[in-house]
C-alpha atoms as a PDB file:
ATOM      1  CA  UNK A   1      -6.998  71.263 -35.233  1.00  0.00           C
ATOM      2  CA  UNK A   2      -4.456  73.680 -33.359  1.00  0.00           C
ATOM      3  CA  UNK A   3      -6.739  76.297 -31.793  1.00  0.00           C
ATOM      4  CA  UNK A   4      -3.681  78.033 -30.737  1.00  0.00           C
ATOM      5  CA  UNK A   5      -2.508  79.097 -33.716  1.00  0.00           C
ATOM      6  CA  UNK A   6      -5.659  80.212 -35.641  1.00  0.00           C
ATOM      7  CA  UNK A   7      -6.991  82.123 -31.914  1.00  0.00           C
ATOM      8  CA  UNK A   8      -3.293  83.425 -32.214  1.00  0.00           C
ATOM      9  CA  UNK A   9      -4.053  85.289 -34.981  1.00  0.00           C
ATOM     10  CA  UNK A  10      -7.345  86.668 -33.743  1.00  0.00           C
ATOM     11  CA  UNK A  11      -5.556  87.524 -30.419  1.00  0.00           C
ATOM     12  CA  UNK A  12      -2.826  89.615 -32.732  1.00  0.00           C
ATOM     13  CA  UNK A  13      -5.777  91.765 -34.347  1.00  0.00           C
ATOM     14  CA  UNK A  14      -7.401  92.595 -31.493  1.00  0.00           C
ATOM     15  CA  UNK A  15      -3.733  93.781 -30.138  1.00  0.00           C
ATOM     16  CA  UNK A  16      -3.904  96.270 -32.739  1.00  0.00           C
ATOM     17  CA  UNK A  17      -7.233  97.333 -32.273  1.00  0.00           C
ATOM     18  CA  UNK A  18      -5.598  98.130 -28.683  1.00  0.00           C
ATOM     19  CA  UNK A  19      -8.575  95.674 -27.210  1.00  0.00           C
ATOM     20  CA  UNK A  20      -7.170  94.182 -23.931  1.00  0.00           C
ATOM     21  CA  UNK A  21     -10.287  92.830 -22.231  1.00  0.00           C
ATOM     22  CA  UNK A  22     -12.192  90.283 -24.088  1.00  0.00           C
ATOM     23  CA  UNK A  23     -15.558  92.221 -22.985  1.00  0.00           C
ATOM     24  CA  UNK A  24     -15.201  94.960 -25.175  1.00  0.00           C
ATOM     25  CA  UNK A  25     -15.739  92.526 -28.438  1.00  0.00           C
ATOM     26  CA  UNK A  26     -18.373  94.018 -30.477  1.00  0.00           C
ATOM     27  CA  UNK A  27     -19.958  92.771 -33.723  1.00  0.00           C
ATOM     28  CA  UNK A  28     -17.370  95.180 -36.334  1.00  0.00           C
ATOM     29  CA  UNK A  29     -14.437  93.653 -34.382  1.00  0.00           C
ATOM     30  CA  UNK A  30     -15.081  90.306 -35.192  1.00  0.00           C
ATOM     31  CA  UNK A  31     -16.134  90.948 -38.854  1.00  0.00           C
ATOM     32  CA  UNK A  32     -13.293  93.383 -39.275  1.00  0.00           C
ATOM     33  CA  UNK A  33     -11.257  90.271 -38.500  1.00  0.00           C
ATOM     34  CA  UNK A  34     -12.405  88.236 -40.987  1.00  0.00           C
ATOM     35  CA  UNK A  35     -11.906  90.654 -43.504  1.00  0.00           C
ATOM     36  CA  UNK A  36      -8.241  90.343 -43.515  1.00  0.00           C
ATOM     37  CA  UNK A  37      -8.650  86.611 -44.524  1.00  0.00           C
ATOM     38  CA  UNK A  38      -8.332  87.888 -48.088  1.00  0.00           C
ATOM     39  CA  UNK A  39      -4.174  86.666 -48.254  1.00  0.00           C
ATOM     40  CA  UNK A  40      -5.103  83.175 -46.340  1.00  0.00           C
ATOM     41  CA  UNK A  41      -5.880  79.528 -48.037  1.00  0.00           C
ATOM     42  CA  UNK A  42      -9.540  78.415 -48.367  1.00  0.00           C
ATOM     43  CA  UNK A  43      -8.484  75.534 -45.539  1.00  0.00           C
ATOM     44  CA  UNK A  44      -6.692  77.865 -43.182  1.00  0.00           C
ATOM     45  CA  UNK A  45      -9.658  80.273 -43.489  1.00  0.00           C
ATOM     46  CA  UNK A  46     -11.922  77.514 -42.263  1.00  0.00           C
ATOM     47  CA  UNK A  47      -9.962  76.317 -39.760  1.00  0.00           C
ATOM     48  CA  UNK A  48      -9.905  80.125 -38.200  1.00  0.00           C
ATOM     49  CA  UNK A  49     -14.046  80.603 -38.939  1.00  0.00           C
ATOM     50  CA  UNK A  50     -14.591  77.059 -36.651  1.00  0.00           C
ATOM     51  CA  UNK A  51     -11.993  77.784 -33.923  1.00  0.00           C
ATOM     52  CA  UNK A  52     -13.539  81.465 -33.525  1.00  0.00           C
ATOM     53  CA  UNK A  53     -16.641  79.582 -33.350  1.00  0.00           C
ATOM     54  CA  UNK A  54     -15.802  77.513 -30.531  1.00  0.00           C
ATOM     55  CA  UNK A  55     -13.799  80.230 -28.869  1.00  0.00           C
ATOM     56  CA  UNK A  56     -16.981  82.375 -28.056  1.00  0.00           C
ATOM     57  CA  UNK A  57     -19.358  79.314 -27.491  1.00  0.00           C
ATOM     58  CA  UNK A  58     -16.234  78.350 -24.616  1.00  0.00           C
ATOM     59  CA  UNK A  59     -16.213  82.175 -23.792  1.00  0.00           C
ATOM     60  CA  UNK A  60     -20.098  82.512 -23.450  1.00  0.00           C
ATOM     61  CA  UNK A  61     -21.023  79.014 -21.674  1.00  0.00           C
ATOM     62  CA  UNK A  62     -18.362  79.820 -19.255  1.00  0.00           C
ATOM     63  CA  UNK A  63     -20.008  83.315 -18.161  1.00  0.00           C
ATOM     64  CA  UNK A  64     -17.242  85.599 -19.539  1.00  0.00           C
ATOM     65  CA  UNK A  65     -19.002  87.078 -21.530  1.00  0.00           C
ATOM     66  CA  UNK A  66     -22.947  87.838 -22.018  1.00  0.00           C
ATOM     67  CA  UNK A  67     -23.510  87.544 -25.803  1.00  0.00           C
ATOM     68  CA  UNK A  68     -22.568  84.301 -27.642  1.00  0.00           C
ATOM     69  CA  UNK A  69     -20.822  85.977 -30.620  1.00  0.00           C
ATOM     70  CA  UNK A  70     -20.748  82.445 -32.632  1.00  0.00           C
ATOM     71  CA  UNK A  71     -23.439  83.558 -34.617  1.00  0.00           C
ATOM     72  CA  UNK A  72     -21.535  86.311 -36.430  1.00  0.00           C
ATOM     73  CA  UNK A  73     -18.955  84.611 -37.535  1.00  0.00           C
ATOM     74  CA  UNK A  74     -19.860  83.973 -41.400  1.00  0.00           C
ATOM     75  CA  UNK A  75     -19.577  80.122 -42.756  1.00  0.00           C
ATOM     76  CA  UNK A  76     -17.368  80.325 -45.965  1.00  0.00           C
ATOM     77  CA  UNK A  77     -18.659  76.324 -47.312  1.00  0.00           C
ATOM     78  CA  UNK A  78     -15.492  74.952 -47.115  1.00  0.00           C
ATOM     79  CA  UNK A  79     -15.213  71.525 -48.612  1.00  0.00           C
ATOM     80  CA  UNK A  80     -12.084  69.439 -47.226  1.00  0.00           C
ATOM     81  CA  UNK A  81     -10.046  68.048 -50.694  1.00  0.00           C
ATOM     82  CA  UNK A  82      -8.864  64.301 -49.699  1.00  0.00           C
ATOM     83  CA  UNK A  83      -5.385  65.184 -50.671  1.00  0.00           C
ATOM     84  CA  UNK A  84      -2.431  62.489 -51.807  1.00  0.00           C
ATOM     85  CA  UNK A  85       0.006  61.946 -48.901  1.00  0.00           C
ATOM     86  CA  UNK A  86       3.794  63.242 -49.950  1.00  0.00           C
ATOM     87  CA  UNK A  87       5.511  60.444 -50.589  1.00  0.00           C
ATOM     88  CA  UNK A  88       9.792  59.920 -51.168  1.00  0.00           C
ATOM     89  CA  UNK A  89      11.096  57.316 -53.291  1.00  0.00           C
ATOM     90  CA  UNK A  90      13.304  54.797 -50.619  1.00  0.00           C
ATOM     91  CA  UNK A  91      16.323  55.851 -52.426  1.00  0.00           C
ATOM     92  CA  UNK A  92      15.589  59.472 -51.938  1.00  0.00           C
ATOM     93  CA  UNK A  93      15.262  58.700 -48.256  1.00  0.00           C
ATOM     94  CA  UNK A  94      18.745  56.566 -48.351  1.00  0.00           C
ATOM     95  CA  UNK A  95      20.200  59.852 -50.549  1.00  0.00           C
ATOM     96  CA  UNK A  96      19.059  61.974 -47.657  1.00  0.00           C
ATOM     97  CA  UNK A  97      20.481  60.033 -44.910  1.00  0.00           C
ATOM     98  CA  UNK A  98      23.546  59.797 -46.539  1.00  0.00           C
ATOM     99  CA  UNK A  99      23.876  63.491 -47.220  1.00  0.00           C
ATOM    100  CA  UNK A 100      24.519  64.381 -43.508  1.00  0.00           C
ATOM    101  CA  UNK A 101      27.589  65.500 -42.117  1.00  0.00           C
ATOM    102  CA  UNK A 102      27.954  63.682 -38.815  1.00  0.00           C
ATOM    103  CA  UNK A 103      31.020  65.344 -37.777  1.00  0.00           C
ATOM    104  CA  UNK A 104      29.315  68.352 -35.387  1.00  0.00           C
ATOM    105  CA  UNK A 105      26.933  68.293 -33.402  1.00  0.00           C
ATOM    106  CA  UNK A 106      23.811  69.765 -35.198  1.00  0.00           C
ATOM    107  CA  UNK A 107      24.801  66.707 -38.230  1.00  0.00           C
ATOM    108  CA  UNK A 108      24.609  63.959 -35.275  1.00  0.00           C
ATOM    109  CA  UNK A 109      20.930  65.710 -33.671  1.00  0.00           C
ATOM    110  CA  UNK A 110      19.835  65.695 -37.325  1.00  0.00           C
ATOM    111  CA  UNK A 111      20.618  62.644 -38.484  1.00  0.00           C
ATOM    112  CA  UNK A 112      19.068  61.275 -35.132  1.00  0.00           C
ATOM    113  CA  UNK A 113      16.206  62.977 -35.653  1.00  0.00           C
ATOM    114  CA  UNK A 114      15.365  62.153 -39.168  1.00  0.00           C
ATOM    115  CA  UNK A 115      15.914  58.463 -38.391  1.00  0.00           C
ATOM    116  CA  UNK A 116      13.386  58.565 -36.357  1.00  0.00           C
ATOM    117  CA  UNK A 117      10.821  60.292 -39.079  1.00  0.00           C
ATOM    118  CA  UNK A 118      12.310  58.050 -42.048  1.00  0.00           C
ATOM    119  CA  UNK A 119      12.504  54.514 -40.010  1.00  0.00           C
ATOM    120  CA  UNK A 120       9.624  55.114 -37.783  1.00  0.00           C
ATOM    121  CA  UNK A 121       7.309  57.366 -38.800  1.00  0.00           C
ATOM    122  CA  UNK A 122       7.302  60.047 -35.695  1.00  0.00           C
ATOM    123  CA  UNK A 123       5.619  62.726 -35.874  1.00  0.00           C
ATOM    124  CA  UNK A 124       7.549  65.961 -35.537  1.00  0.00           C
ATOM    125  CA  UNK A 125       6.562  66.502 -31.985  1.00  0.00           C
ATOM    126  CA  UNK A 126       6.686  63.401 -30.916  1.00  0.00           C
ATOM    127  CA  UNK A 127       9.965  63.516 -31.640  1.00  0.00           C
ATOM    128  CA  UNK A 128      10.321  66.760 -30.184  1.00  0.00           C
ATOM    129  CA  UNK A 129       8.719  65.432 -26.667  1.00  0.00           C
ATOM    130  CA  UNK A 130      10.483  62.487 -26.908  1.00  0.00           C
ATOM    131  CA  UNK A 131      12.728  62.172 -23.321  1.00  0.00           C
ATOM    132  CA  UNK A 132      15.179  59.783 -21.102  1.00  0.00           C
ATOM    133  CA  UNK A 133      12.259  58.405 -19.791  1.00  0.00           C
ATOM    134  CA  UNK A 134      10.933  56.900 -23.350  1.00  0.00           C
ATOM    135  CA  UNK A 135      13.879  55.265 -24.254  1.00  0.00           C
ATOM    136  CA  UNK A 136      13.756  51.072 -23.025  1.00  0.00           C
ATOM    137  CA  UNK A 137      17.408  50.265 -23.531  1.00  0.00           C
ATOM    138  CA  UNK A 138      16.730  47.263 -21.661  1.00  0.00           C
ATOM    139  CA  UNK A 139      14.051  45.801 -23.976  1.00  0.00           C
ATOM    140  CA  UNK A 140      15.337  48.222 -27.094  1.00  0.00           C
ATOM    141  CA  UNK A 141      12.152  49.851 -27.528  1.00  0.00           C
ATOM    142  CA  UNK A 142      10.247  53.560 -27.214  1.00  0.00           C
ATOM    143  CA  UNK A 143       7.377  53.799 -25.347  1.00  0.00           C
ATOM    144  CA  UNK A 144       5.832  57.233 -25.719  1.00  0.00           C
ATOM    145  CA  UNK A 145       2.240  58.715 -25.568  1.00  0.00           C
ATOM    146  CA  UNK A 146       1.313  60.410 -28.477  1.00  0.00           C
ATOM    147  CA  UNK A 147       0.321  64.210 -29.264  1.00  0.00           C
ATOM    148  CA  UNK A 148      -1.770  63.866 -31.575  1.00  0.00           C
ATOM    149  CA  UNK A 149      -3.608  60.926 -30.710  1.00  0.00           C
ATOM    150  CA  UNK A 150      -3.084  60.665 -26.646  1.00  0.00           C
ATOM    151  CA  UNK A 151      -2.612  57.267 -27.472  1.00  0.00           C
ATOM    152  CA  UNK A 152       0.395  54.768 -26.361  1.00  0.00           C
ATOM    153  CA  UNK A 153       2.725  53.043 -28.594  1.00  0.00           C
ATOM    154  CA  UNK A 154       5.786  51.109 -28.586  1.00  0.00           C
ATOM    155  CA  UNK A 155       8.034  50.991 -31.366  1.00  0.00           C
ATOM    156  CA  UNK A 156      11.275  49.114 -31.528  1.00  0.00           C
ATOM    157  CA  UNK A 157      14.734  50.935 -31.012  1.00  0.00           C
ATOM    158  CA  UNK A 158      16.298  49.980 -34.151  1.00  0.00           C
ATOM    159  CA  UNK A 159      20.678  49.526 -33.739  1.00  0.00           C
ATOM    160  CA  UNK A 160      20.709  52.652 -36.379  1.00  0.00           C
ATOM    161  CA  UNK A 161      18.257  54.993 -34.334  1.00  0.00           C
ATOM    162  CA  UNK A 162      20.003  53.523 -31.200  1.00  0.00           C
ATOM    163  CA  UNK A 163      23.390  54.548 -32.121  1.00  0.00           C
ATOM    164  CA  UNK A 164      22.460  57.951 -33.473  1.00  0.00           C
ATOM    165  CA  UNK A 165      20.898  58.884 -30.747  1.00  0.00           C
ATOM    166  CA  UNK A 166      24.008  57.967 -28.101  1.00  0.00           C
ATOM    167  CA  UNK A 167      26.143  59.190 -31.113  1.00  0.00           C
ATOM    168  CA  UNK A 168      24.323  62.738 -30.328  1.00  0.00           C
ATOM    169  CA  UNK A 169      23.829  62.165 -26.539  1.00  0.00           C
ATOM    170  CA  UNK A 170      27.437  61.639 -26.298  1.00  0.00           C
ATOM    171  CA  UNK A 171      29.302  64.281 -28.331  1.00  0.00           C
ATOM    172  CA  UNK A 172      26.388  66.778 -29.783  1.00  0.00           C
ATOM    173  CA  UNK A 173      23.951  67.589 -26.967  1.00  0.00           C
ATOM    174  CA  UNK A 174      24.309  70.636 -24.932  1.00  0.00           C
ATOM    175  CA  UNK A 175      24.952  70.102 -21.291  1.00  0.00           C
ATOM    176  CA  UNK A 176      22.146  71.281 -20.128  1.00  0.00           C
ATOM    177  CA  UNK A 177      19.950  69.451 -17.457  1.00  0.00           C
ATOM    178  CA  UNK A 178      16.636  71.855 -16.963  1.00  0.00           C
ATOM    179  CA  UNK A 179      14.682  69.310 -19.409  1.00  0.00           C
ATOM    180  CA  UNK A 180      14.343  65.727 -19.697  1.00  0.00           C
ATOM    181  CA  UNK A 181      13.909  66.435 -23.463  1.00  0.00           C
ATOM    182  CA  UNK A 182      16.554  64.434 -25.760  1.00  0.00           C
ATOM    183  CA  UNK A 183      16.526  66.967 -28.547  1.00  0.00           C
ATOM    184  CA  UNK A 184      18.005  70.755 -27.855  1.00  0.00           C
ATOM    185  CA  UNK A 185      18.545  73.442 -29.413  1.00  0.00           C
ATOM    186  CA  UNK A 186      22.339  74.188 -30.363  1.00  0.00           C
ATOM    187  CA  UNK A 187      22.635  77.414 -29.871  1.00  0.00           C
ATOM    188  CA  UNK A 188      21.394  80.252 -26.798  1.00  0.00           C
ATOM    189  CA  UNK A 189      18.428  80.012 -25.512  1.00  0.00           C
ATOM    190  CA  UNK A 190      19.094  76.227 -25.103  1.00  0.00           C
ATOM    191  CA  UNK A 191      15.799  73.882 -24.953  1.00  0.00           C
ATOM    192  CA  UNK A 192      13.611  71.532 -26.551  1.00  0.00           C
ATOM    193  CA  UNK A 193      13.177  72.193 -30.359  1.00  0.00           C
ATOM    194  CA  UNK A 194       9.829  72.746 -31.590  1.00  0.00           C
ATOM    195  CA  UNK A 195       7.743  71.244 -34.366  1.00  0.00           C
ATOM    196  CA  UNK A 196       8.209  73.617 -36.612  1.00  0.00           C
ATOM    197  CA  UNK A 197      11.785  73.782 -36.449  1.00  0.00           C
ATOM    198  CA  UNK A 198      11.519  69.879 -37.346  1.00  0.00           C
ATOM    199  CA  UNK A 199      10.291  71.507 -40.764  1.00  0.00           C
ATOM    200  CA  UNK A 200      13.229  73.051 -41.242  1.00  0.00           C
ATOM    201  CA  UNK A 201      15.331  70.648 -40.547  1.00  0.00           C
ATOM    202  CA  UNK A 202      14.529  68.279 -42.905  1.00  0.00           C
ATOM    203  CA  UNK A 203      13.728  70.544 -45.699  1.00  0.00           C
ATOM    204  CA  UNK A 204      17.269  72.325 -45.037  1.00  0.00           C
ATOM    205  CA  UNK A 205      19.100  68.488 -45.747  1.00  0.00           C
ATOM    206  CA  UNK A 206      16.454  67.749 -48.284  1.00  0.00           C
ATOM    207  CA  UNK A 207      18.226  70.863 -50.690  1.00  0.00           C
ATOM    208  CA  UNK A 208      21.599  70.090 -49.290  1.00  0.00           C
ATOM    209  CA  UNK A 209      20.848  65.987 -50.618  1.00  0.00           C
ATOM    210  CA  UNK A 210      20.179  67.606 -54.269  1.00  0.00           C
ATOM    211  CA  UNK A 211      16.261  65.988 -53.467  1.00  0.00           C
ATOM    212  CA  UNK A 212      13.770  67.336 -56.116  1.00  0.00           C
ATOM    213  CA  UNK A 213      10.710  68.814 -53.812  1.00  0.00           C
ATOM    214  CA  UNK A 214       7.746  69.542 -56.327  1.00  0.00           C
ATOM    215  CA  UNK A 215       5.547  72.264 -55.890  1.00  0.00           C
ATOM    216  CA  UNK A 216       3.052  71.875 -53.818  1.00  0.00           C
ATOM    217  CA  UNK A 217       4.490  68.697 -51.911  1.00  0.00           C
ATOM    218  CA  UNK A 218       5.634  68.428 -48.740  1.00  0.00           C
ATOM    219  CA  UNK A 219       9.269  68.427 -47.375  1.00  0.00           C
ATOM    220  CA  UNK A 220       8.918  68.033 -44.290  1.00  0.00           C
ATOM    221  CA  UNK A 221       8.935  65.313 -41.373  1.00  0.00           C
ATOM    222  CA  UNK A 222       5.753  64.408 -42.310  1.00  0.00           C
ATOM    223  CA  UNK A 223       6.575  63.462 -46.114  1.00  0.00           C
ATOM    224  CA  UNK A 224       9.175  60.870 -43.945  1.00  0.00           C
ATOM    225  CA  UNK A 225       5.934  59.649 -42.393  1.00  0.00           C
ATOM    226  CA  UNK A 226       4.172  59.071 -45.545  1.00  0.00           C
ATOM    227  CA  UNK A 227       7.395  57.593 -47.085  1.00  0.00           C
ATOM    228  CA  UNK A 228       7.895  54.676 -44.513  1.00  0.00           C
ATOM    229  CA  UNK A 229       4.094  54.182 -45.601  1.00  0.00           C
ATOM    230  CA  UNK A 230       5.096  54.096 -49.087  1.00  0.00           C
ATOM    231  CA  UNK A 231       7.886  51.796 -48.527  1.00  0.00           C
ATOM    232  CA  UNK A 232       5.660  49.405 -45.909  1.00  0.00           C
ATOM    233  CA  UNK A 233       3.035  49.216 -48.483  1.00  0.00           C
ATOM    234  CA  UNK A 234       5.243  48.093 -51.462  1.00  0.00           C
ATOM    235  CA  UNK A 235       6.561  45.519 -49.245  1.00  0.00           C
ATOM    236  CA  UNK A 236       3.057  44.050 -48.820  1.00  0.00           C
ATOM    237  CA  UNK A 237       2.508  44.708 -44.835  1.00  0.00           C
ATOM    238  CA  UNK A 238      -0.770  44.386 -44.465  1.00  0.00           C
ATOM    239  CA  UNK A 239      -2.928  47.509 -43.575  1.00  0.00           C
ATOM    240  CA  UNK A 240      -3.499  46.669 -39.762  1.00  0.00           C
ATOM    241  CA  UNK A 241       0.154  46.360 -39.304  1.00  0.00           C
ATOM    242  CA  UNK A 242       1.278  49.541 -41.139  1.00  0.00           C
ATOM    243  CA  UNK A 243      -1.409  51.656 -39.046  1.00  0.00           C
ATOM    244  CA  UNK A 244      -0.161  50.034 -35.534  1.00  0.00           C
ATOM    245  CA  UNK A 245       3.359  50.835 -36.655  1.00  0.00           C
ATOM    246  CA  UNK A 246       2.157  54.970 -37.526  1.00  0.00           C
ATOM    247  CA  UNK A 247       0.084  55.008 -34.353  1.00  0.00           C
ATOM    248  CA  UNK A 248      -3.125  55.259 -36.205  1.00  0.00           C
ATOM    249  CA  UNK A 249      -6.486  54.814 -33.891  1.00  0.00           C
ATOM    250  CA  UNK A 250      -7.888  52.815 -36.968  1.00  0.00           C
ATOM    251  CA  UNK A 251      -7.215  51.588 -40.268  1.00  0.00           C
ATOM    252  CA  UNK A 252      -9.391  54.015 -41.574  1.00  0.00           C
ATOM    253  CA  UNK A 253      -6.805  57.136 -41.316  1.00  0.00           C
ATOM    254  CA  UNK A 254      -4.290  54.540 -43.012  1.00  0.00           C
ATOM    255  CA  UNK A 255      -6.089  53.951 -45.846  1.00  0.00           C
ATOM    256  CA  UNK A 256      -5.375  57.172 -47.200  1.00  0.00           C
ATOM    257  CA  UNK A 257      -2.207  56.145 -48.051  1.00  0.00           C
ATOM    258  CA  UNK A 258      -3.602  53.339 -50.655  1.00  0.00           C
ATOM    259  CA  UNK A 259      -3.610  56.126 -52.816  1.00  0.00           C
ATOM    260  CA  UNK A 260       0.142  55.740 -53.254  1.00  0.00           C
ATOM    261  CA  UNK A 261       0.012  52.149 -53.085  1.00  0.00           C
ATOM    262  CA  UNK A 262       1.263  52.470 -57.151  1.00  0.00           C
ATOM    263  CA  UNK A 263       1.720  48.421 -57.494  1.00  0.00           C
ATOM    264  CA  UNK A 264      -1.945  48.105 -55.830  1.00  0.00           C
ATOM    265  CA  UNK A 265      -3.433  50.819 -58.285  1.00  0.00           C
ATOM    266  CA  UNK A 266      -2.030  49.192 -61.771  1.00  0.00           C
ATOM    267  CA  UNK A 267      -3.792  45.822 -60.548  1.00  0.00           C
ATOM    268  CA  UNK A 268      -6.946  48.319 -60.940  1.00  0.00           C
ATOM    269  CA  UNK A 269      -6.599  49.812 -64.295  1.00  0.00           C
ATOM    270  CA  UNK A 270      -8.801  48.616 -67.101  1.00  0.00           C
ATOM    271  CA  UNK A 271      -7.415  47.880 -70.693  1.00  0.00           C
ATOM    272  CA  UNK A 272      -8.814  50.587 -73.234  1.00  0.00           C
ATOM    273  CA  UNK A 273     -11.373  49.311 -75.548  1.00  0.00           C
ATOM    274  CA  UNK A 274      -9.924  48.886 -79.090  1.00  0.00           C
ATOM    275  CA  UNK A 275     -10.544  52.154 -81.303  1.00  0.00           C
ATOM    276  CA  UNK A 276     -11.201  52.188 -85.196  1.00  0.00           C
ATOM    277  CA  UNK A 277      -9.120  55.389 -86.031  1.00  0.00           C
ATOM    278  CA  UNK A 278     -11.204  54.635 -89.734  1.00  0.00           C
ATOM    279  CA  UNK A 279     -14.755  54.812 -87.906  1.00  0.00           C
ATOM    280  CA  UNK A 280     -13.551  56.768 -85.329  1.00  0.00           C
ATOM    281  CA  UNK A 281     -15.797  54.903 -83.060  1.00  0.00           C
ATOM    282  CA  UNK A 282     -14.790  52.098 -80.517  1.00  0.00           C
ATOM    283  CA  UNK A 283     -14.818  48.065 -81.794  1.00  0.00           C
ATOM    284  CA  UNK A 284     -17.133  45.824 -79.919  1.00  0.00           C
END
């Protein structure tokens, strides 16, 4: 969960309330906060209700201030959907790929970067982080620590990825030596991209491939991720492997994506019983 940007919100209200000093919190503060929830998703309301929760447990254990105001903050009985991962056909992936104009400099950062999502599974700020320092030319592999996870992993430096990225290093990214981050910004204020702008990055060459995105499924780096499951999983990699290869502390978070295993779930479907349309009854 990013605390930052659910407290962000709360931090934005009590700007308008004109409350500066986190001492002056009273009990119609916080609930008149939580009245504006009425234009949010059940799952980002949740999120907010827990990280205000933890926000004055951290703000009361750690003396500053006297009233734990946890116990205000109403409990909405959220239930967490187990959703199916966004997943792109391997020729929609290819399509995409194919649809980017190298020939400037924001083509040759894209296509760089969306290598990286489509053949290894990054996450988008993983990719974002990802410096100098990560890159192994000498034993063609990255070595990074994850975000999400804080844990390490090596993944190989494919000849595509490795070529995009000195394809970019070479003629696309800024000169600009106050980070040790690969990917920049284009234009003023140079620096490292951010996640989010990874979103629109991918969705912006998604529309320009002519790629269908449904409503309600993701178009983002992250629907790369689940793709490169996809594709792992129709190719038979066994489970283990495909969760080492996505960073995944267990097998358990891969699992998830057995529910697009499609060649795994026919092997599971039952043969209807035979019907008598004359009886209207099933034959035993």
């Amino acid at each position: 969960m990013s605390y930052e940007i659910y407290l962000g919100r709360f931090s934005d209200y009590l700007d308008s309330r004109g409350i500066t000093d986190i001492r002056d919190l009273d009990e119609t503060t916080i609930l008149g906060f939580t009245d504006t929830f009425v234009r949010y998703s059940p799952s980002i309301i949740h999120n907010t209700l827990c990280s205000l929760r933890t926000f004055f447990h951290y703000l009361s254990e750690n003396g500053f201030v006297t009233r734990d105001f946890a116990y205000i903050v109403p409990h909405d009985g959220y239930r967490q959907r187990t959703k199916v991962p966004s997943a792109y056909p391997k020729e929609d992936v290819e399509k995409l790929l194919r649809s980017i104009d190298r020939g400037n400099p924001k083509g040759k950062r894209d296509y760089a970067i969306i290598l990286l999502a489509a053949r290894l599974g990054l996450r988008s700020q993983d990719i974002c982080d990802l410096s100098f320092d990560n890159l192994k030319w000498e034993t063609n592999t990255i070595e990074l620590l994850q975000e999400k996870t804080e844990e390490p992993i090596v993944l190989p430096l494919l000849e595509d990825i490795g070529l995009a990225i000195i394809d970019y290093l070479k003629y696309g990214r800024p000169d600009y030596e106050f980070t040790n981050a690969i990917f920049l910004r284009l234009a003023p204020p140079i620096g490292k991209l951010q996640a989010p702008t990874l979103h629109s990055i991918v969705a912006e060459h998604m529309r320009i491939a002519g790629i269908r995105t449904e409503d309600g499924k993701k178009h983002g780096p992250h629907a790369l991720r689940h793709s490169l499951a996809s594709v792992l999983l129709e190719e038979n990699i066994p489970l283990p492997v495909i969760s080492e290869i996505l960073g995944h502390r267990s097998t358990a978070s891969t699992s998830i994506y057995l529910k697009i295993d499609i060649n795994q779930l026919r092997t599971c479907s039952l043969e209807p019983l035979p019907f008598d349309w004359n009886k209207g009854m099933e034959v035993f």
